[in-house]
N, C-alpha and C. Protein backbone atom coordinates (compact mmCIF):
# COMPACT_ATOMS: atom_id res chain seq x y z
N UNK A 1 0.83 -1.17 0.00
CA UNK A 1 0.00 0.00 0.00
C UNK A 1 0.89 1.25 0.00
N UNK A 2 0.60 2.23 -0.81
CA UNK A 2 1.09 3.52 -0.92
C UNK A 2 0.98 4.51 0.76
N UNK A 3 1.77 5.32 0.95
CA UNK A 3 2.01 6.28 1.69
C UNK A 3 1.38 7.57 1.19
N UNK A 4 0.55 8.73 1.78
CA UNK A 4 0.06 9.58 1.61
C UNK A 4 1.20 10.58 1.93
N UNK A 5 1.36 11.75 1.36
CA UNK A 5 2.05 12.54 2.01
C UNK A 5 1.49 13.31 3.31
N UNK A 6 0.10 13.59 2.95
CA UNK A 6 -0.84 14.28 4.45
C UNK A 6 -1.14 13.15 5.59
N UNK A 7 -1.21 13.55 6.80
CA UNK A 7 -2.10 12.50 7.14
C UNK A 7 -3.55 12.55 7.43
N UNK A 8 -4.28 11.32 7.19
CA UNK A 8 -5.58 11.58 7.02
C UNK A 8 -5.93 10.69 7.91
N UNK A 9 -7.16 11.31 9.01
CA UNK A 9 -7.67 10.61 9.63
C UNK A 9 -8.47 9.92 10.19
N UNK A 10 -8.99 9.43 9.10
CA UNK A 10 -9.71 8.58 8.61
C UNK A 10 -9.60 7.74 7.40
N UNK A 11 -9.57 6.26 7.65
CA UNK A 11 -9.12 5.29 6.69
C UNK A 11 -10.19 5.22 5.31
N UNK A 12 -11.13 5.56 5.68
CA UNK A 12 -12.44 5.73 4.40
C UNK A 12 -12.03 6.61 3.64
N UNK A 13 -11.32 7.97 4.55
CA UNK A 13 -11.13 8.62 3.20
C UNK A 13 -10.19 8.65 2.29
N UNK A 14 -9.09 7.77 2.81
CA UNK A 14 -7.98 7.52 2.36
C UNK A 14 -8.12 6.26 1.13
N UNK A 15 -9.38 6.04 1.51
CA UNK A 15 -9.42 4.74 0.13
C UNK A 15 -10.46 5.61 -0.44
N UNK A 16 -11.54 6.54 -0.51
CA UNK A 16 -12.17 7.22 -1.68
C UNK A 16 -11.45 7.65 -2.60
N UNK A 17 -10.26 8.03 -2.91
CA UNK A 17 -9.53 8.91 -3.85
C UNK A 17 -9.95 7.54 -5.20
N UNK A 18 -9.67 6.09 -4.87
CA UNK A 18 -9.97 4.80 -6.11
C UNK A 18 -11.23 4.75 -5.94
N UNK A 19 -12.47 5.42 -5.05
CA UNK A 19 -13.61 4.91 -5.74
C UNK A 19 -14.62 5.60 -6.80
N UNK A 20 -14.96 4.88 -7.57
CA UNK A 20 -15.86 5.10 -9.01
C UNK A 20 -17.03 4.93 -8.65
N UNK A 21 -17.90 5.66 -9.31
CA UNK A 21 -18.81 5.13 -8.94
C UNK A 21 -19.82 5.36 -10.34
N UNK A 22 -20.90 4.28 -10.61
CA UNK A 22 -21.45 4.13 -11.60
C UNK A 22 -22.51 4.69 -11.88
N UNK A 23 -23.02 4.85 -11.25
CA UNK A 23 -24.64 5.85 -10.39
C UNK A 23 -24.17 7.34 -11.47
N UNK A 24 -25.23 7.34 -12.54
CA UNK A 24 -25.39 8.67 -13.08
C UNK A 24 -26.04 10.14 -12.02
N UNK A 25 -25.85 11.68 -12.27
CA UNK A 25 -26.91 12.00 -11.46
C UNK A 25 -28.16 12.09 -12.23
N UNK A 26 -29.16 12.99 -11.64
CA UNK A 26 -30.26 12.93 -12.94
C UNK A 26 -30.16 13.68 -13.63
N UNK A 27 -30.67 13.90 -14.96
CA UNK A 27 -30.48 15.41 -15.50
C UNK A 27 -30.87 16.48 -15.28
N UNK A 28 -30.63 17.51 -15.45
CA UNK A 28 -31.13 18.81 -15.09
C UNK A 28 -32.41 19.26 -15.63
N UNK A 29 -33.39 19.67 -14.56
CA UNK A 29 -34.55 19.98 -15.17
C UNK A 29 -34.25 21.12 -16.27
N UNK A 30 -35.17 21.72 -17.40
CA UNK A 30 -35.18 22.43 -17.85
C UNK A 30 -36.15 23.44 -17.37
N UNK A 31 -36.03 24.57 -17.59
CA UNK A 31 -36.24 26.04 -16.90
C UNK A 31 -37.61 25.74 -17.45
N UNK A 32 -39.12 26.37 -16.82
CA UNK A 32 -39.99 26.90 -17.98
C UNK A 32 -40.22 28.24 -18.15
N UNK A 33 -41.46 27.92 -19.12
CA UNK A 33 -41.23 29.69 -19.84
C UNK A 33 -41.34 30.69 -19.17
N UNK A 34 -41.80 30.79 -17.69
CA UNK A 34 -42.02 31.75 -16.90
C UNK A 34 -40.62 31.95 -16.25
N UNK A 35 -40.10 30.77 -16.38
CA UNK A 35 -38.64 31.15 -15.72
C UNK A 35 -37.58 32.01 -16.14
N UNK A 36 -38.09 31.39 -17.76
CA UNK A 36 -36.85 32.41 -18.61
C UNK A 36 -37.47 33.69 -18.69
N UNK A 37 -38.68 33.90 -19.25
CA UNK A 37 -39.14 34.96 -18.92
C UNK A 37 -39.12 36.01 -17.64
N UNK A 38 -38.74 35.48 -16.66
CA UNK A 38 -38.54 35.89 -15.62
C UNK A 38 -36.60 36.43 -15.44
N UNK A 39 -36.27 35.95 -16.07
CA UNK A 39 -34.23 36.66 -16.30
C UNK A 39 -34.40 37.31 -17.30
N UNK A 40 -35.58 37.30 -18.12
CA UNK A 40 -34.77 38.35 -19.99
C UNK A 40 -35.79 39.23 -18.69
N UNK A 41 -36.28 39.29 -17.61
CA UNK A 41 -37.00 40.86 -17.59
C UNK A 41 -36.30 41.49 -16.31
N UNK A 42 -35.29 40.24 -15.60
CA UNK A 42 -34.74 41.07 -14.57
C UNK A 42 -33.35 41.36 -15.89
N UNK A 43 -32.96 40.80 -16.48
CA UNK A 43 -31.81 41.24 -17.40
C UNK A 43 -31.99 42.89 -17.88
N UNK A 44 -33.22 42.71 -18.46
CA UNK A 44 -33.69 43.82 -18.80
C UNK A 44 -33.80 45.12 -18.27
N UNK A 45 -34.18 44.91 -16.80
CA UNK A 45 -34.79 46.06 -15.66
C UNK A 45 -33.01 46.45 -15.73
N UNK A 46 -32.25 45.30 -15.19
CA UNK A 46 -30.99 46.20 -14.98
C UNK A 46 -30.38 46.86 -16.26
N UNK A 47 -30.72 46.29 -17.26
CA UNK A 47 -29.76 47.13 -17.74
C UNK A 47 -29.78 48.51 -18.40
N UNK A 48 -31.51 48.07 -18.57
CA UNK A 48 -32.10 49.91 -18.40
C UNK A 48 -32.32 50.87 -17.38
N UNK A 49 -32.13 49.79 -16.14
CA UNK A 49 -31.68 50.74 -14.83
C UNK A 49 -30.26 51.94 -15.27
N UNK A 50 -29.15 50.46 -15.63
CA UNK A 50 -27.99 51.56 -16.13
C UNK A 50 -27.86 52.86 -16.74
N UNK A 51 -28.25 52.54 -18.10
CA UNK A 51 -28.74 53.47 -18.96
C UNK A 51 -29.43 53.60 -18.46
N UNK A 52 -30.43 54.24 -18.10
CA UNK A 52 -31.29 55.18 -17.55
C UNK A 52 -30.55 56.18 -16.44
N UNK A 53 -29.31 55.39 -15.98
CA UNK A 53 -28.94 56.28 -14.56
C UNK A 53 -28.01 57.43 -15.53
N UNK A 54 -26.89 56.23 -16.61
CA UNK A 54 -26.18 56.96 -17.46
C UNK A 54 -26.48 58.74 -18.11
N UNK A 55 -28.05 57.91 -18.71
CA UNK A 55 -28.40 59.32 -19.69
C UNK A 55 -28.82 60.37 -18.95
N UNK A 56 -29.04 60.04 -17.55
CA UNK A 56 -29.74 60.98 -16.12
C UNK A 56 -28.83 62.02 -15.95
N UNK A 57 -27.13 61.50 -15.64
CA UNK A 57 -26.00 61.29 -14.95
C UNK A 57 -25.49 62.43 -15.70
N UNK A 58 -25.03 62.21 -16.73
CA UNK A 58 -23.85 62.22 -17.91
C UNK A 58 -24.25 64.20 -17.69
N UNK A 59 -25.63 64.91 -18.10
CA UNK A 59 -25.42 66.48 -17.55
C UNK A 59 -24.63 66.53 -16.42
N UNK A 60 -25.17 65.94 -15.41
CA UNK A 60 -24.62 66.54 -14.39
C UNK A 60 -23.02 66.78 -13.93
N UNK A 61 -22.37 65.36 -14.68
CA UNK A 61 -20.98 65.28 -14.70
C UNK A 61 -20.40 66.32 -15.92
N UNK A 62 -20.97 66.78 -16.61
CA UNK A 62 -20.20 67.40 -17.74
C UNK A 62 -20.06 69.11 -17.20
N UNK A 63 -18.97 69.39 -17.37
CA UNK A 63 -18.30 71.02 -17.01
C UNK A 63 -18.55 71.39 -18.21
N UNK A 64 -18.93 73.27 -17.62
CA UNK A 64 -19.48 74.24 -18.16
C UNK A 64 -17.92 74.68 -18.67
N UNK A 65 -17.66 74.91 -20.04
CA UNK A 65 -16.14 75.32 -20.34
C UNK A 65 -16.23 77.29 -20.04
N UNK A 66 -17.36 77.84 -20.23
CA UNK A 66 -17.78 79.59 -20.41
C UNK A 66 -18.93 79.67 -19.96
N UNK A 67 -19.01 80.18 -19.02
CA UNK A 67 -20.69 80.10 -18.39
C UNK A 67 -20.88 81.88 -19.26
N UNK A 68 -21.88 81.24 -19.77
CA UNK A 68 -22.71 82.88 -20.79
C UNK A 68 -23.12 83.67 -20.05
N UNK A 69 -24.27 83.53 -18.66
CA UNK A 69 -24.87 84.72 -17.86
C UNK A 69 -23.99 84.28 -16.65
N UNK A 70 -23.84 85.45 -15.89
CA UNK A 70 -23.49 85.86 -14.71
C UNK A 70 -24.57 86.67 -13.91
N UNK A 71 -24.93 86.06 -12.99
CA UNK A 71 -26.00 86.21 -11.82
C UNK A 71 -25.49 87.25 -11.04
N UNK A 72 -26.98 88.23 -10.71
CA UNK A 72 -26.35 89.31 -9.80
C UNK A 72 -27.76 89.55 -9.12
N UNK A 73 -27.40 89.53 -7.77
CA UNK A 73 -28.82 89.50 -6.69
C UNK A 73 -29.29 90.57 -7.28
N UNK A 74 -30.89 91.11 -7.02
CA UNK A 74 -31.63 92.35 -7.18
C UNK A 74 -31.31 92.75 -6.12
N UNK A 75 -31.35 92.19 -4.50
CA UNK A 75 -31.04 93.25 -3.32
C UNK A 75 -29.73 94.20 -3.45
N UNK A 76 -29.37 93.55 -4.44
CA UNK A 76 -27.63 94.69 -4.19
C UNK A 76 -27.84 95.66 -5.30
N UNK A 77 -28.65 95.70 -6.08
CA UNK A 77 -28.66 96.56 -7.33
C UNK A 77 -29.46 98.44 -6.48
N UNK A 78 -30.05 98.22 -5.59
CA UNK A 78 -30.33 99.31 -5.50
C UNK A 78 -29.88 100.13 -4.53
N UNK A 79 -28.73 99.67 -3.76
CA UNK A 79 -27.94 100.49 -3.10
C UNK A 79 -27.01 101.20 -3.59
C-alpha cells in the first residue's frame, strides 16, 4: 500500500480517492417559460436601470467650459 504525504484521519477517506462510482446524477430539469421569462426581464430592468442612470447622470458630470450669464442678486442693485 502507498504512503500519503498528508495525514488523514480517517481510513475511508484515504481509500475514496480509487472509488468510481457508476450511479449517473439525474439530469437537469429544464427552466420553464415563466422562468426564462422571468431573467430576460430582470436582465432587462438592470440594464435599463444603467442606462437610464447613465443618460440621467452624464449632464450633471459634464463642465461648463464659459458660463454665458453671470448672476447678480436684485437686493444689491439698488444700493
Amino acid at each position: 500500500m502507498f504512503r500519503r504525504r498528508e495525514p488523514v484521519p480517517f481510513a475511508f477517506i484515504a481509500e475514496a480517492d480509487k472509488f468510481r462510482s457508476n450511479v449517473a446524477p439525474p439530469p437537469r430539469r429544464r427552466a420553464s417559460v415563466g422562468q426564462i421569462a422571468g431573467r430576460w426581464l430582470m436582465g432587462l430592468t438592470v440594464v435599463a436601470g444603467i442606462v437610464g442612470a447613465l443618460l440621467i447622470g452624464t449632464p450633471a458630470l459634464s463642465q461648463d467650459q464659459s458660463p454665458t450669464t453671470t448672476q447678480h442678486s436684485e437686493a444689491s442693485t439698488g444700493r
